[in-house]
Protein backbone atom coordinates (compact mmCIF):
# COMPACT_ATOMS: atom_id res chain seq x y z
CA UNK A 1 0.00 0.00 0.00
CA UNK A 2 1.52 3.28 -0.47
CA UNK A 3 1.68 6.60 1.63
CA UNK A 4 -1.60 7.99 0.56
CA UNK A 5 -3.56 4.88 0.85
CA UNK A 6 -1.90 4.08 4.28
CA UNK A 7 -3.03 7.87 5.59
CA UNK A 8 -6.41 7.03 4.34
CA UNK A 9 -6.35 3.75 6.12
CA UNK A 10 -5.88 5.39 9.15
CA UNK A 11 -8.11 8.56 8.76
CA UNK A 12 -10.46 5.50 8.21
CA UNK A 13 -10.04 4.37 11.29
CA UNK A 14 -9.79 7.30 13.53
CA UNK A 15 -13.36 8.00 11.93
CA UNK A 16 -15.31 4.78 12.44
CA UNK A 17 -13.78 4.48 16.67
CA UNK A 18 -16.17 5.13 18.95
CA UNK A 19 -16.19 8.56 20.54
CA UNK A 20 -17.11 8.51 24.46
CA UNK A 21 -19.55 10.69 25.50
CA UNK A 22 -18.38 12.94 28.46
CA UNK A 23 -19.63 12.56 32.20
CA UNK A 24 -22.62 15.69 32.37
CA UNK A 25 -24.60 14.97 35.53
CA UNK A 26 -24.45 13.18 38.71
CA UNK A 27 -27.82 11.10 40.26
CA UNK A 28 -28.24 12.04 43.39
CA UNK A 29 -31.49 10.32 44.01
CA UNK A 30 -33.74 7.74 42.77
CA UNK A 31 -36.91 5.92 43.97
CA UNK A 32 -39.19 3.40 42.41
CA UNK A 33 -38.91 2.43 38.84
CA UNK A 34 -36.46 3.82 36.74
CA UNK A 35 -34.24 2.83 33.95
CA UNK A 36 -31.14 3.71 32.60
CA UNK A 37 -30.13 3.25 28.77
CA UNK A 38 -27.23 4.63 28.07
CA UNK A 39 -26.40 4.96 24.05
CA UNK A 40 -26.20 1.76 21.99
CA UNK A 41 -26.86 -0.40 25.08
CA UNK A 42 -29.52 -2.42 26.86
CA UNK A 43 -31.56 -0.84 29.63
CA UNK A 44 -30.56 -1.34 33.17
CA UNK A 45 -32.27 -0.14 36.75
CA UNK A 46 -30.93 3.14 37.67
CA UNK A 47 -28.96 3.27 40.38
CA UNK A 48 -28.40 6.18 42.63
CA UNK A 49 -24.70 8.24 42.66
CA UNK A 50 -24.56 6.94 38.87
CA UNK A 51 -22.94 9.42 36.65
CA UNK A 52 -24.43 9.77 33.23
CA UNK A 53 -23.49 10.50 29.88
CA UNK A 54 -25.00 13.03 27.19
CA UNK A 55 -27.58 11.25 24.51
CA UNK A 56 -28.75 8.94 28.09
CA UNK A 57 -32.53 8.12 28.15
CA UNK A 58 -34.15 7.64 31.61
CA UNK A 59 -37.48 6.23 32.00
CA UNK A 60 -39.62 6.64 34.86
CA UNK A 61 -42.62 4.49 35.89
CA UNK A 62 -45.67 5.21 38.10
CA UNK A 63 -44.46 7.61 41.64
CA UNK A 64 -40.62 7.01 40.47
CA UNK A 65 -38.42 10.00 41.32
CA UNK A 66 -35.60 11.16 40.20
CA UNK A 67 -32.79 13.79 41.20
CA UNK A 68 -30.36 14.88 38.72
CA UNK A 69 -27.27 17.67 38.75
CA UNK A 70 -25.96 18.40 36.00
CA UNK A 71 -22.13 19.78 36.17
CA UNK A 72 -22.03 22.19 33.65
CA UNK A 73 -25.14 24.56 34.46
CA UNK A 74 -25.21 23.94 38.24
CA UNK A 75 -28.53 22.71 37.18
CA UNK A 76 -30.69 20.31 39.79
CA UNK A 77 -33.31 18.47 38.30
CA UNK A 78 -36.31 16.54 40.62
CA UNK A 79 -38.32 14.92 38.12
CA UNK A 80 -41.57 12.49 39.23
CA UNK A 81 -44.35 10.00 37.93
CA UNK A 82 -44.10 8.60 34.72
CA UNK A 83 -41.90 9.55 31.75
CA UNK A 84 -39.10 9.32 29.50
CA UNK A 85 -36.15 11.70 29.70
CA UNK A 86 -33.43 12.21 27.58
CA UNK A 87 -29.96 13.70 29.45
CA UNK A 88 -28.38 16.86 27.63
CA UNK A 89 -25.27 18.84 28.31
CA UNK A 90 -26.61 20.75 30.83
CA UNK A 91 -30.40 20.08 31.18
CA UNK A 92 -32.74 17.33 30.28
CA UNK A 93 -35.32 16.81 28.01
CA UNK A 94 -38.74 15.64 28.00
CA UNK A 95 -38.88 12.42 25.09
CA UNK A 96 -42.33 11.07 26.23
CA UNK A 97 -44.84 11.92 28.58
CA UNK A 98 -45.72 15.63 30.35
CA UNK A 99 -43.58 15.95 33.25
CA UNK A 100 -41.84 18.84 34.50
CA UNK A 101 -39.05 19.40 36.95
CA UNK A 102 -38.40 20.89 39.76
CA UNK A 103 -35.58 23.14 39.03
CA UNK A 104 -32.59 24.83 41.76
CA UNK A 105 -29.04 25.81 40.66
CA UNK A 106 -26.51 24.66 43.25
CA UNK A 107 -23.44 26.69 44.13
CA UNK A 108 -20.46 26.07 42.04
CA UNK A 109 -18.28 24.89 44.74
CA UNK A 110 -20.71 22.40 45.86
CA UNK A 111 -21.29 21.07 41.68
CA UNK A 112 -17.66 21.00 41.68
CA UNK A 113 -16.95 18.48 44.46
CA UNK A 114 -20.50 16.51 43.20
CA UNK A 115 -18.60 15.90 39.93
CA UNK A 116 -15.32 14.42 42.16
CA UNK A 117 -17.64 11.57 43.54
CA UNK A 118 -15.74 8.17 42.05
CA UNK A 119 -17.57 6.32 39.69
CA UNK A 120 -20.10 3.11 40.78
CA UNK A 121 -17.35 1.01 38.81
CA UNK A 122 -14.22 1.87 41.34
CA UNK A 123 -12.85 3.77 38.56
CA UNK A 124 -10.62 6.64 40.53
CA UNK A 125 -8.32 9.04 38.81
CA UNK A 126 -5.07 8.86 41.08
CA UNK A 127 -4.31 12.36 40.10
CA UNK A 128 -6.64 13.36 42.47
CA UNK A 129 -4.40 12.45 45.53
CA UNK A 130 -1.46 13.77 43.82
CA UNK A 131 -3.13 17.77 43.68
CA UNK A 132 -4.18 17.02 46.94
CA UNK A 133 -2.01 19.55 48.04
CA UNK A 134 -3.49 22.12 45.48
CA UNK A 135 -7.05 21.68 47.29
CA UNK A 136 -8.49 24.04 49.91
CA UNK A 137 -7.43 22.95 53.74
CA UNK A 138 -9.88 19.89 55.16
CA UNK A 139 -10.69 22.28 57.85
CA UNK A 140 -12.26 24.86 55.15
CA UNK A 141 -14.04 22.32 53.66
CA UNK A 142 -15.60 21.23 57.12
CA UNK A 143 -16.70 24.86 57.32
CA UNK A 144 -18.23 24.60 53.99
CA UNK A 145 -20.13 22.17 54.91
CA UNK A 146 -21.39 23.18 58.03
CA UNK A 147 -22.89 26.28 56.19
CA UNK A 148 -24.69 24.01 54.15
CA UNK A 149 -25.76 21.85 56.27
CA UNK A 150 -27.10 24.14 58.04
CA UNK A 151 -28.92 26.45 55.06
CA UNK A 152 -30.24 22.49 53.64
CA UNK A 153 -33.39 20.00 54.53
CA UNK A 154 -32.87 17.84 56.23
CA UNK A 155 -33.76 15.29 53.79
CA UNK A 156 -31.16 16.72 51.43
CA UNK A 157 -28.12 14.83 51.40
CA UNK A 158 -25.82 17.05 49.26
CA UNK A 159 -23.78 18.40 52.02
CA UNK A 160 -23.05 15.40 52.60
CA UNK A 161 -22.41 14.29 49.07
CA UNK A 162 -19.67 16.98 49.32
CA UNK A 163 -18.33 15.92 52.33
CA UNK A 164 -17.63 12.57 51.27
CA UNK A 165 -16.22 13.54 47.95
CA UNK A 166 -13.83 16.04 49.90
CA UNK A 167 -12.95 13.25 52.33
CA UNK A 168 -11.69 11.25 48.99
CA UNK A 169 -10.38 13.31 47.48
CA UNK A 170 -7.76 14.35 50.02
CA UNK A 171 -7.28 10.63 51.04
CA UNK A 172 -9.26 11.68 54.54
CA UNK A 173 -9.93 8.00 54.47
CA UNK A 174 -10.94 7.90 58.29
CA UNK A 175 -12.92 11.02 58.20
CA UNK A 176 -14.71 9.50 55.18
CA UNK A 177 -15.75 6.36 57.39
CA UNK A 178 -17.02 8.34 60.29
CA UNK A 179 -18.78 10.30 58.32
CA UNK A 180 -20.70 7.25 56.71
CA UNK A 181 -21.07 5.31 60.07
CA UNK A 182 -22.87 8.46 61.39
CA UNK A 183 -25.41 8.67 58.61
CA UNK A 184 -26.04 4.74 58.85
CA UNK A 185 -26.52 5.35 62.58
CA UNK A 186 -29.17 7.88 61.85
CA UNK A 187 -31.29 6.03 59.06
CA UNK A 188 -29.84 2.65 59.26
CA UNK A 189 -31.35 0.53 56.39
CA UNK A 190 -31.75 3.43 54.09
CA UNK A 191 -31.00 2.21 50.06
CA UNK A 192 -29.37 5.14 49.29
CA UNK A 193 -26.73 5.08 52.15
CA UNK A 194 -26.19 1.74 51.71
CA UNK A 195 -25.20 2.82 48.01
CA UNK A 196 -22.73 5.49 49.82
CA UNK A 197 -21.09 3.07 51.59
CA UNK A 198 -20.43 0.01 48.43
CA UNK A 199 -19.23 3.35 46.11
CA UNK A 200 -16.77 4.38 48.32
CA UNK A 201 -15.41 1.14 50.28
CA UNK A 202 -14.76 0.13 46.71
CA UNK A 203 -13.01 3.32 45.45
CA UNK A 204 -11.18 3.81 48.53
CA UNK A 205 -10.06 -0.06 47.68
CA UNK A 206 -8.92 1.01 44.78
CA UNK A 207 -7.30 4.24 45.60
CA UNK A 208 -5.12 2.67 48.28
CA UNK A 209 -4.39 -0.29 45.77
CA UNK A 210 -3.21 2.38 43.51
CA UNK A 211 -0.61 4.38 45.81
CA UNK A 212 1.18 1.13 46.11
């Protein structure tokens, strides 16, 4: 083959590989019945602390709910009853059915450390512990968080969403335990926590695997 057709060969290729859609929004709650397809795949349950992908379609079945944040906008989405919803860059859309959300924008720092949770697979960027450095002190965090603890429901767990993410990312290991033993102490049983706690015993697993 000669030059040309080799470069074409190879343009050819680069073309037809699959391009990965990029992380957009974090669930950050889910009840009932409500599945996940992401693109070219077979639908799933939706689980909660999943992050998903632009092009996703979530469909939601009698009193499901659904909370959403999408990183780019800031944008929290609490969508309920029946539906299908298709995930954008930085919103969703309705695909069937005549539901509309309930819509807050979060404050950027919180989004920020919302997008740092590790992924349900123990995928963790080991980066992250080396610009641990770079990150504000744990004891600003912690004051962070008190402030929005104290400004949230009390059925909202984003503060501690943040928390937890800040925990990890600084390798605050301990902290990050404590923290999860306290909110199993105070709804013990709860789906959600009991998410918390598989996510992050696995990346943790797999962050101290990776140091070594």
């Amino acid at each position: 083959m000669n030059r040309s057709g080799m470069l074409g060969a190879v343009l050819l290729a680069l073309v037809s590989m699959p391009v990965l859609a990029v992380e957009v929004g974090l669930v950050t709650a889910v009840s009932g019945n409500v599945k996940w397809q992401e693109q070219k795949s077979a639908a799933s349950e939706l689980k909660p602390f999943v992050k998903v992908r632009d092009g996703d379609q979530l469909t939601m079945d009698g009193a499901a709910r659904l909370q959403l944040v999408y990183f780019e906008s800031g944008r929290q989405e609490t969508w309920q009853g029946s539906g299908v919803l298709e995930v954008g860059t930085s919103s969703s859309k309705t695909v069937k059915g005549s539901q509309q959300p309930e819509v807050k924008v979060l404050p950027a720092i919180l989004v920020k450390q919302l997008s740092k949770t590790p992924a349900s697979d123990g995928n963790v960027k080991t980066g992250m512990i080396r610009l641990r450095s770079m990150a504000p002190p744990i004891e600003s965090v912690e004051r962070d968080y008190a402030e929005m603890r104290k400004q949230a429901d009390s059925t909202d767990r984003n503060p501690e969403l943040f928390l937890l993410a800040s925990y990890f990312e600084r390798g605050e290991y301990a902290k990050l335990e404590a923290l999860l033993g306290k909110m199993n102490e105070e709804k013990p049983g709860d789906p959600d926590i009991l998410a918390l706690n598989g996510l992050y015993s696995n990346a943790v697993s797999v962050a101290k695997a990776a140091k070594n």
